[in-house]
C-alpha atoms as a PDB file:
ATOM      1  CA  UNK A   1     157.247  36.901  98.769  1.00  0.00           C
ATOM      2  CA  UNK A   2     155.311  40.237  99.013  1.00  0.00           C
ATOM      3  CA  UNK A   3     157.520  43.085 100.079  1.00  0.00           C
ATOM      4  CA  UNK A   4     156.627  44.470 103.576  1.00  0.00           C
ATOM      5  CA  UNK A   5     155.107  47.719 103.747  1.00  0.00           C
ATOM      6  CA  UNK A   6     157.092  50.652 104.614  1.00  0.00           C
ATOM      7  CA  UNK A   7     155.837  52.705 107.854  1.00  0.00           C
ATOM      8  CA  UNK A   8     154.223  55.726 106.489  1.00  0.00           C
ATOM      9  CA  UNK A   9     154.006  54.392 103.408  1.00  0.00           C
ATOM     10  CA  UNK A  10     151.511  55.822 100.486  1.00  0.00           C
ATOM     11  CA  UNK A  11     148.187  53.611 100.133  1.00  0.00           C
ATOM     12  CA  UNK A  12     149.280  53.405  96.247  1.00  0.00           C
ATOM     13  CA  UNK A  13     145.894  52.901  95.018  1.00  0.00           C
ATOM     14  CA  UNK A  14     145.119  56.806  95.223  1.00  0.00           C
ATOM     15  CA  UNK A  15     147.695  57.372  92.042  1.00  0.00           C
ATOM     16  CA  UNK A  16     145.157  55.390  90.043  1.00  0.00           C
ATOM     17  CA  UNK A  17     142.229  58.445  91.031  1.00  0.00           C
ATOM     18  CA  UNK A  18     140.450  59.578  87.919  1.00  0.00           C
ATOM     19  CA  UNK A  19     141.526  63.312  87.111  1.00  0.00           C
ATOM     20  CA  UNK A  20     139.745  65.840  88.416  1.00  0.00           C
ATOM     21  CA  UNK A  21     138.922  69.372  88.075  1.00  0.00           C
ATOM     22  CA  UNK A  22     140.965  70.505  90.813  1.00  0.00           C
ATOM     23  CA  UNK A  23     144.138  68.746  89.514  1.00  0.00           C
ATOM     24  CA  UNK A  24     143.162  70.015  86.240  1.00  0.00           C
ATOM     25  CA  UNK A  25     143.675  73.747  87.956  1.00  0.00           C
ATOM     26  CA  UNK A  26     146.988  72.716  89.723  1.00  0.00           C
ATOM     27  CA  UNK A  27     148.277  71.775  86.493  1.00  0.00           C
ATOM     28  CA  UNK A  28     147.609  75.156  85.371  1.00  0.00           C
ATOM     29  CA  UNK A  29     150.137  76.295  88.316  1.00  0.00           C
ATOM     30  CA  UNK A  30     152.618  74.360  87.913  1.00  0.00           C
ATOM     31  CA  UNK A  31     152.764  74.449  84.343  1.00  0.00           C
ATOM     32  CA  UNK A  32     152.640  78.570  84.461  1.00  0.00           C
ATOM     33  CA  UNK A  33     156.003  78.093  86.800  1.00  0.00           C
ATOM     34  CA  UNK A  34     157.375  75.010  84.431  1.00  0.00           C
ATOM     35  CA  UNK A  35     156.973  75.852  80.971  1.00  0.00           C
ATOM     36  CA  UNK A  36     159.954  76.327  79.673  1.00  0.00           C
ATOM     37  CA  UNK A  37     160.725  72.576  80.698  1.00  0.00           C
ATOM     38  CA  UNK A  38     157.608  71.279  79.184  1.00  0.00           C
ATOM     39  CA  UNK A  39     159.422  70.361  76.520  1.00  0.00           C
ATOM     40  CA  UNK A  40     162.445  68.276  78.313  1.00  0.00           C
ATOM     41  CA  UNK A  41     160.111  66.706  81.115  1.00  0.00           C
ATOM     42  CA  UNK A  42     156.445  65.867  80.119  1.00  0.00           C
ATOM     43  CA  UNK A  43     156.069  62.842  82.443  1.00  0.00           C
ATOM     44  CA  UNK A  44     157.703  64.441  85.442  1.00  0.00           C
ATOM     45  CA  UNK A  45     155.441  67.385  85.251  1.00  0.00           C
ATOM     46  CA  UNK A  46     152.284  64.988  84.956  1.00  0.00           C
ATOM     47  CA  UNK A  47     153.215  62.675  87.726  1.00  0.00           C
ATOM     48  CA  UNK A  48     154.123  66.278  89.958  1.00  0.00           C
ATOM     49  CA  UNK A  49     150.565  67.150  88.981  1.00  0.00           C
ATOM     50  CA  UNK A  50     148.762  64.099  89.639  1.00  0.00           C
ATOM     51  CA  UNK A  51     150.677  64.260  92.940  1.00  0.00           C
ATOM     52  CA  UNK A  52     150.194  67.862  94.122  1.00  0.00           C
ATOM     53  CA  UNK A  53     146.584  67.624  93.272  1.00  0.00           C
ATOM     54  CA  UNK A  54     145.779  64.996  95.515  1.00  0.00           C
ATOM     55  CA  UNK A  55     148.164  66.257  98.107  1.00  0.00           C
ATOM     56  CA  UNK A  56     146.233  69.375  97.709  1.00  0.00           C
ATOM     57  CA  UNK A  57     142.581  67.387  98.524  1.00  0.00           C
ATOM     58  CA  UNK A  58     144.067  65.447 101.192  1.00  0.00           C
ATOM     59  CA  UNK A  59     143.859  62.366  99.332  1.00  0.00           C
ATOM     60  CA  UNK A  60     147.547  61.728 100.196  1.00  0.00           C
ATOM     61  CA  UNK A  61     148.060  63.393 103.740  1.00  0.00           C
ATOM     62  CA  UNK A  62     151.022  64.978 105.572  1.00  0.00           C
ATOM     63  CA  UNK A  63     153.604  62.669 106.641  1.00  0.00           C
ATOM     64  CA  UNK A  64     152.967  59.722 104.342  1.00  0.00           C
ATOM     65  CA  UNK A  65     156.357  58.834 102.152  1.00  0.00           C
ATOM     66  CA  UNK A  66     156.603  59.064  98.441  1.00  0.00           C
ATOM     67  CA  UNK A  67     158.531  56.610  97.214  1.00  0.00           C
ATOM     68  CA  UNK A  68     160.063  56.344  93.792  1.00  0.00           C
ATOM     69  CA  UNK A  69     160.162  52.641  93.277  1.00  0.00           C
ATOM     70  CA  UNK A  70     156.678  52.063  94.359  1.00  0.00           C
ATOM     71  CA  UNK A  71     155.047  55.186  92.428  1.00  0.00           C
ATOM     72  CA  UNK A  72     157.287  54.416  88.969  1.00  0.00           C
ATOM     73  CA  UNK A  73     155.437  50.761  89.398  1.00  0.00           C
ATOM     74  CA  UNK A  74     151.867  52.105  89.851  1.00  0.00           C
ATOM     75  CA  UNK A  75     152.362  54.557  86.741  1.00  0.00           C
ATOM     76  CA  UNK A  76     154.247  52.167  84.415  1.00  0.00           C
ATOM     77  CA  UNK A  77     157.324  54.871  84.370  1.00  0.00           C
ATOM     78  CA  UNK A  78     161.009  54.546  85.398  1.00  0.00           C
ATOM     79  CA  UNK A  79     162.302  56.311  88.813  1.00  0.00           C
ATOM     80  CA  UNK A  80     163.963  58.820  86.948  1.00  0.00           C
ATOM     81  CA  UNK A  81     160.817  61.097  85.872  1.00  0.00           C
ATOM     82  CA  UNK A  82     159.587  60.406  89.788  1.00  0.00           C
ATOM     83  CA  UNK A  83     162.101  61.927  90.822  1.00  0.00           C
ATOM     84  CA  UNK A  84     162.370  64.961  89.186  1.00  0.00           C
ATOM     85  CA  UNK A  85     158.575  65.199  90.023  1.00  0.00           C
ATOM     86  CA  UNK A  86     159.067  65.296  93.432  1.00  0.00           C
ATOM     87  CA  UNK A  87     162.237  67.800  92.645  1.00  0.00           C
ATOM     88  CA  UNK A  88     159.284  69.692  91.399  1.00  0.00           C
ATOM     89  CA  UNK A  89     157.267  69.416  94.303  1.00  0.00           C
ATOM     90  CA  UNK A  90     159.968  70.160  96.891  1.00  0.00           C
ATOM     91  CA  UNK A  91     160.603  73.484  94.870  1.00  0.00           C
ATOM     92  CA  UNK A  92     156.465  74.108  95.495  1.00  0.00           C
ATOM     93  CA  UNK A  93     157.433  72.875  99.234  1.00  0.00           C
ATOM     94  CA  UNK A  94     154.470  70.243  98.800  1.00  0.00           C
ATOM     95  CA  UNK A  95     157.249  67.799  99.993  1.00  0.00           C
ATOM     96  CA  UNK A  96     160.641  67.412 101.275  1.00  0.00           C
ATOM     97  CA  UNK A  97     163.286  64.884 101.680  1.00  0.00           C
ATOM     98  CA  UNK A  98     164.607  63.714 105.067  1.00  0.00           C
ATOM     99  CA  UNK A  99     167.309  61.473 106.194  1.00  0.00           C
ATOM    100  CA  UNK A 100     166.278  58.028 105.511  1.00  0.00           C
ATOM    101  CA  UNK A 101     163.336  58.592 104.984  1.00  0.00           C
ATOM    102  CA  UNK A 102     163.456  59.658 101.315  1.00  0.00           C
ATOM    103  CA  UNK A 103     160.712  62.544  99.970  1.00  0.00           C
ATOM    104  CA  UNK A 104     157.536  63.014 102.589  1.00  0.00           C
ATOM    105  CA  UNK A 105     154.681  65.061 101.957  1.00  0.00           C
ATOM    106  CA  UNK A 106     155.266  68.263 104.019  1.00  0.00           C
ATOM    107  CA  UNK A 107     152.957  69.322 107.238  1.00  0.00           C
ATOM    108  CA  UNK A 108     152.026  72.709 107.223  1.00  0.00           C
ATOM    109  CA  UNK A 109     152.686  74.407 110.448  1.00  0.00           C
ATOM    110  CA  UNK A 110     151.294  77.778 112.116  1.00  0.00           C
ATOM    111  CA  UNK A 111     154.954  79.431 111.040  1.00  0.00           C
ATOM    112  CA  UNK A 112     154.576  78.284 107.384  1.00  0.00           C
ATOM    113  CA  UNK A 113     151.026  79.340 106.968  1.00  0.00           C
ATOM    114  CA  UNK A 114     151.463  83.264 108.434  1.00  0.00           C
ATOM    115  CA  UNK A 115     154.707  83.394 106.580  1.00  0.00           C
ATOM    116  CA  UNK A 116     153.295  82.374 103.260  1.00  0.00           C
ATOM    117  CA  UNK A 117     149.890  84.703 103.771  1.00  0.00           C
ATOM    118  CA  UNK A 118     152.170  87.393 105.429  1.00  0.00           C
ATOM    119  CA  UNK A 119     154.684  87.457 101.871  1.00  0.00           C
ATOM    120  CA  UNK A 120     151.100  87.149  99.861  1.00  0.00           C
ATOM    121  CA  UNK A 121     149.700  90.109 101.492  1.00  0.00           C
ATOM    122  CA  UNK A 122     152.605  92.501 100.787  1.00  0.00           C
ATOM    123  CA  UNK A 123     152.362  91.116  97.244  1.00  0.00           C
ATOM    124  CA  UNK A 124     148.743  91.529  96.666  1.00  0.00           C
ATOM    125  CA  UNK A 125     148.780  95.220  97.664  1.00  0.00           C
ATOM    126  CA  UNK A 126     151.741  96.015  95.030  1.00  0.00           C
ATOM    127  CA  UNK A 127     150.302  93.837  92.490  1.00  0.00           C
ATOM    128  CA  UNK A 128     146.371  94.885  92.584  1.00  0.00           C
ATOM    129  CA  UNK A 129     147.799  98.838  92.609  1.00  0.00           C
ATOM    130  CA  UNK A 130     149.141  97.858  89.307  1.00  0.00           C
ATOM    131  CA  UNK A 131     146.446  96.030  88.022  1.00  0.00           C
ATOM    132  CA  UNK A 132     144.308  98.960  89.145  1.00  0.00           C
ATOM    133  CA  UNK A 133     146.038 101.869  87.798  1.00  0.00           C
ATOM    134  CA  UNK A 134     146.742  99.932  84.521  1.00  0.00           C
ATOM    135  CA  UNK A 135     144.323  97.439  83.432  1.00  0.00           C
ATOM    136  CA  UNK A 136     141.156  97.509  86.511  1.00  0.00           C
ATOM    137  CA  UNK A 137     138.584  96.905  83.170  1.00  0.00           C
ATOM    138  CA  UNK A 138     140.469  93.684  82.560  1.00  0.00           C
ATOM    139  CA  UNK A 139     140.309  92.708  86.204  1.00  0.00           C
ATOM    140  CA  UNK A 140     137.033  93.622  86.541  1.00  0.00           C
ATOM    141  CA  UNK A 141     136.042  91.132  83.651  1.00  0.00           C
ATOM    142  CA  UNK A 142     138.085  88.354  85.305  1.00  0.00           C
ATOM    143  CA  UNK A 143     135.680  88.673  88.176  1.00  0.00           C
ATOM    144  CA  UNK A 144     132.302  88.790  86.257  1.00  0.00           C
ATOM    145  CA  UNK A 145     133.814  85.655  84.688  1.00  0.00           C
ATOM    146  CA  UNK A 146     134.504  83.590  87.806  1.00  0.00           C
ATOM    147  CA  UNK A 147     132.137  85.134  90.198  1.00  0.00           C
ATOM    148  CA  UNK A 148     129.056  82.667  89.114  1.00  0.00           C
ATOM    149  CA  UNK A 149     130.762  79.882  90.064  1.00  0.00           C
ATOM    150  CA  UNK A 150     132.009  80.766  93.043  1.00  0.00           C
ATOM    151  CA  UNK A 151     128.432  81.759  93.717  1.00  0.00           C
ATOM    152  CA  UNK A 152     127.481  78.201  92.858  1.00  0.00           C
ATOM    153  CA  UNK A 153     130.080  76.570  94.893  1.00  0.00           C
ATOM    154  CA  UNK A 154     129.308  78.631  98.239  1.00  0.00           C
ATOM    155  CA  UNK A 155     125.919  78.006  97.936  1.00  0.00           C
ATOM    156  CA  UNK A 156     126.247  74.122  97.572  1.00  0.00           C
ATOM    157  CA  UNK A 157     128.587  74.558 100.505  1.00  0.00           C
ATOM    158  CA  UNK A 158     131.124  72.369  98.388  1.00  0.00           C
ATOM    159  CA  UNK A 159     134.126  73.208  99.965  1.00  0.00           C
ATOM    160  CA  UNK A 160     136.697  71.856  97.082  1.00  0.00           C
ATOM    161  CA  UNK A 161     134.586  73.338  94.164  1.00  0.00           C
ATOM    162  CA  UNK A 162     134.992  76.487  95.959  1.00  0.00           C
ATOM    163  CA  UNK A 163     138.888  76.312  96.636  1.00  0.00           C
ATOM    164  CA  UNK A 164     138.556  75.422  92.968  1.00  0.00           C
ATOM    165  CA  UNK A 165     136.941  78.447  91.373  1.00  0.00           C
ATOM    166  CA  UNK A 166     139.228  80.543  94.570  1.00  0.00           C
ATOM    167  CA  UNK A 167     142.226  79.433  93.088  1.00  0.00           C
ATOM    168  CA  UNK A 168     141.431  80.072  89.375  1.00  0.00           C
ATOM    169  CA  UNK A 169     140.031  83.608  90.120  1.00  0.00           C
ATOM    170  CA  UNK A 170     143.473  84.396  91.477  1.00  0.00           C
ATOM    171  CA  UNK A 171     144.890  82.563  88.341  1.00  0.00           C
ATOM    172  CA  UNK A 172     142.758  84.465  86.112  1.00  0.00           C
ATOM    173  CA  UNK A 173     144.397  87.812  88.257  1.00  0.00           C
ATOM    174  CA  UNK A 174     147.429  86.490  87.559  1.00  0.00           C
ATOM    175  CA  UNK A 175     147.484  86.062  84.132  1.00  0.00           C
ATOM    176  CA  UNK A 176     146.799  89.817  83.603  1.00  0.00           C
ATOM    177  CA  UNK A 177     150.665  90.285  84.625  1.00  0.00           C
ATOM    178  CA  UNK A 178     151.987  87.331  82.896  1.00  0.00           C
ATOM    179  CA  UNK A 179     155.936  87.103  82.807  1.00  0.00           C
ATOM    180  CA  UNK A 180     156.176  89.672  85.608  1.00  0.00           C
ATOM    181  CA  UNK A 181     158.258  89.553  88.816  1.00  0.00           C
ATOM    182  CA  UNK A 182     155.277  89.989  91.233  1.00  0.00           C
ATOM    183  CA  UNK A 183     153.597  87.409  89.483  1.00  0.00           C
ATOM    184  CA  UNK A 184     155.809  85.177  89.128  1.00  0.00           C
ATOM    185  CA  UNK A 185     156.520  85.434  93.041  1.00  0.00           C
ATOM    186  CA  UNK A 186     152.419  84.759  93.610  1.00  0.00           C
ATOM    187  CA  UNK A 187     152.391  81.756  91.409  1.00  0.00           C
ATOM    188  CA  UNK A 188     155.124  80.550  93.567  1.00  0.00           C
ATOM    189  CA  UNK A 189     152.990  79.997  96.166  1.00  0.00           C
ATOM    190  CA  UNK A 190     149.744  79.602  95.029  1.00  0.00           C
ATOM    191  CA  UNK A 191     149.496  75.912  95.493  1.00  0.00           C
ATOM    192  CA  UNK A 192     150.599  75.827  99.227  1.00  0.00           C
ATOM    193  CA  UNK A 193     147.669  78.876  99.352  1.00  0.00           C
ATOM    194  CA  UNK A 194     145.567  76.570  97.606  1.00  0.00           C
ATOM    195  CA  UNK A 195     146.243  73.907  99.685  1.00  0.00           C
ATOM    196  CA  UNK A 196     146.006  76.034 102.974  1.00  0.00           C
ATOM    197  CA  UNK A 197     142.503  77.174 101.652  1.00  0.00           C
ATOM    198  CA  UNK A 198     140.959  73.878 101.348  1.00  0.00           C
ATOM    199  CA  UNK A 199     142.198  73.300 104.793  1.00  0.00           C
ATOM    200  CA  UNK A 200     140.499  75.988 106.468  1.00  0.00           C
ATOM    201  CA  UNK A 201     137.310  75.494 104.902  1.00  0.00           C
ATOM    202  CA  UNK A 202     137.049  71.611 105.555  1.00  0.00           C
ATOM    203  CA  UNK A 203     137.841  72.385 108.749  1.00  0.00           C
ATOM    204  CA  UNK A 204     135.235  75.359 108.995  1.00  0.00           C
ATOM    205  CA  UNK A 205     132.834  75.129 105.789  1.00  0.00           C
ATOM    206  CA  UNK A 206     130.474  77.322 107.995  1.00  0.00           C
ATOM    207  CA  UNK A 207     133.240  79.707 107.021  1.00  0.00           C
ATOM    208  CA  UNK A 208     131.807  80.019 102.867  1.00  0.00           C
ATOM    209  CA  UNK A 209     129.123  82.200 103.348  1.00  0.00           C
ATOM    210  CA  UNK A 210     131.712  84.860 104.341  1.00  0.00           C
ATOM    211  CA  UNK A 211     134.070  83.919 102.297  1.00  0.00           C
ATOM    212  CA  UNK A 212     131.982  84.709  99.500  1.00  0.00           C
ATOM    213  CA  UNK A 213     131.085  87.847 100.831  1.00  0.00           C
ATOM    214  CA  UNK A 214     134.786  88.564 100.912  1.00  0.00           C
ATOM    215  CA  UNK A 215     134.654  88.114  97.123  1.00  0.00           C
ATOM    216  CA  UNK A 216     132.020  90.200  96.144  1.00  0.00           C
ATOM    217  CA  UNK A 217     133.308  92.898  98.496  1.00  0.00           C
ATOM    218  CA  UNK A 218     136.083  92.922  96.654  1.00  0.00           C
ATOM    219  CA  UNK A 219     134.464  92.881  93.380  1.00  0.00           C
ATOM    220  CA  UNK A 220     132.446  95.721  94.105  1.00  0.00           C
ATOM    221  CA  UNK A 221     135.287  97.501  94.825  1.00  0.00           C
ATOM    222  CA  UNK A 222     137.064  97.000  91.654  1.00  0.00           C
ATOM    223  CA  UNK A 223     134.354  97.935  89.985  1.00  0.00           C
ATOM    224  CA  UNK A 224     134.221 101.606  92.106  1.00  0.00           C
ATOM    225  CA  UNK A 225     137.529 101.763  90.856  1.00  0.00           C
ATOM    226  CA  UNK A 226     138.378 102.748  93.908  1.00  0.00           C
ATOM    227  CA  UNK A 227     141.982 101.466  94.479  1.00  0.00           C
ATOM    228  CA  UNK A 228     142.286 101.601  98.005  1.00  0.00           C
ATOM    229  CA  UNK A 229     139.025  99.815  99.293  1.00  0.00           C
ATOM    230  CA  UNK A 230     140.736  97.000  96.516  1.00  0.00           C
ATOM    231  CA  UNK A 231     143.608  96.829  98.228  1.00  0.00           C
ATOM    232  CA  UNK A 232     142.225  97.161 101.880  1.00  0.00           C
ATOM    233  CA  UNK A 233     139.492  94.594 100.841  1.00  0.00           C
ATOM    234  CA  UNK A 234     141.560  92.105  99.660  1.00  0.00           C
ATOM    235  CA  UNK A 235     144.226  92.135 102.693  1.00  0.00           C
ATOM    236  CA  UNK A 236     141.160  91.445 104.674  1.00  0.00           C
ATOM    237  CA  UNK A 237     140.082  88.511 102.771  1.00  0.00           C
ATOM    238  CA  UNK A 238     144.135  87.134 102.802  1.00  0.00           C
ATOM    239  CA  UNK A 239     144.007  87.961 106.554  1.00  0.00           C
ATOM    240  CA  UNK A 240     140.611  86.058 107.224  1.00  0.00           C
ATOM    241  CA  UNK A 241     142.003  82.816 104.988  1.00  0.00           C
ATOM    242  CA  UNK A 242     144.926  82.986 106.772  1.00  0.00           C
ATOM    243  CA  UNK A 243     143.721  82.732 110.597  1.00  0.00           C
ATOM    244  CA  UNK A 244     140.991  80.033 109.049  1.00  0.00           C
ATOM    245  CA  UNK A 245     143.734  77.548 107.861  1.00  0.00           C
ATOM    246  CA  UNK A 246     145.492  78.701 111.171  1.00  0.00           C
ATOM    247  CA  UNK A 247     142.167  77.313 113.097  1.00  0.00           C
ATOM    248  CA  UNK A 248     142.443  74.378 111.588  1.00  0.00           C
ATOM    249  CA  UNK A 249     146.148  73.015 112.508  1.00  0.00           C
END
């Protein structure tokens, strides 16, 4: 006898969805934050990937319930490495786990999103000072790397190509600091940014052109050298991203 669905329940078929570039990228968060438990949890981390990337393109939505039993079956893998993926994932606060309802993927609300672009803004002006004072030739080659394809993305008004090449710009920042505090506290949050990103924009993909422009403002700036447009620039650029994904609730 075939066991009733649960209310809420995820459509299981989207765990079987061929890997994409923009998991590809969220596995580069998550294994920034996880590395040092590579080693001890290979399968958790993969199934938290698999999971937050398609959580991060909608393909699972807000609300629907992950369940261990059903998930281990679809992937051929026990409970046990489920479940410490969606440990993972509650630590990225992609999900959380409610009474009786076991781990459900969270719903961003207007609270969440200026809180996390409000702690991301003070962060961004300490960190791009740094990067600025100590290392702005680096930075400045991270943009004439990733700038292209942002280009490209904006231009073929592909919404998740651009919160692709977004989010790997800022990890490409990021690296540039690698194993310090501020950076650390940035990759914390970079896939509910991510996430918050795409949702503006698929809400508003009118929004690109100028998001782009936001970009290359910014670029131009770092290549002035001038630290303070950087730092004004790119507050103005969290600030706009922010009230987008706020639109869009």
């Amino acid at each position: 006898m075939a066991r009733k669905k649960t209310s809420n329940a995820l459509d299981l078929s989207v765990l079987l969805t061929p890997q994409t570039p923009m998991m590809t990228a969220v596995e580069q968060g998550i294994m920034r934050r996880y590395a040092s438990s590579r080693a001890a949890a290979p399968v958790a981390e993969q199934i938290a990937v698999r999971l937050a990337g398609l959580i991060t393109i909608d393909l699972i939505h807000a609300g629907e319930r992950l369940l261990e039993k059903d998930i281990g079956e679809v992937l051929r893998v026990s409970r046990a490495p489920v479940r410490e993926a969606l440990r993972i994932l509650e630590r990225e606060r992609l999900v959380e786990f409610q009474s009786r309802r076991g781990a459900v993927v969270t719903n961003p609300d207007a609270k969440d999103i200026s809180d996390i672009y409000l702690v991301r803004a003070a962060l961004f002006k300490i960190y791009l000072r740094q990067l600025m004072e100590h290392r702005a030739a680096e930075i400045e080659a991270v943009f004439d790397k990733h700038m292209p394809a942002l280009t490209r993305a904006a231009e073929q008004k592909s919404v998740d190509e651009y919160a692709l090449q977004s989010f790997l710009l800022n990890l490409g920042m990021l690296n540039l600091l690698e194993g310090r505090l501020i950076a650390d506290l940035l990759a914390s949050i970079s896939l509910r940014v991510l996430r918050y990103v795409r949702l503006g924009l698929a809400a508003q993909p009118e929004r690109l052109p100028s998001a782009l422009r936001s970009w290359r403002a910014l670029h131009r700036a770092v290549a002035r050298r001038n630290v303070e447009e950087v730092i004004e620039t790119a507050v103005k650029r969290i600030n706009a991203s922010r009230d987008s994904a706020l639109r869009a609730l």
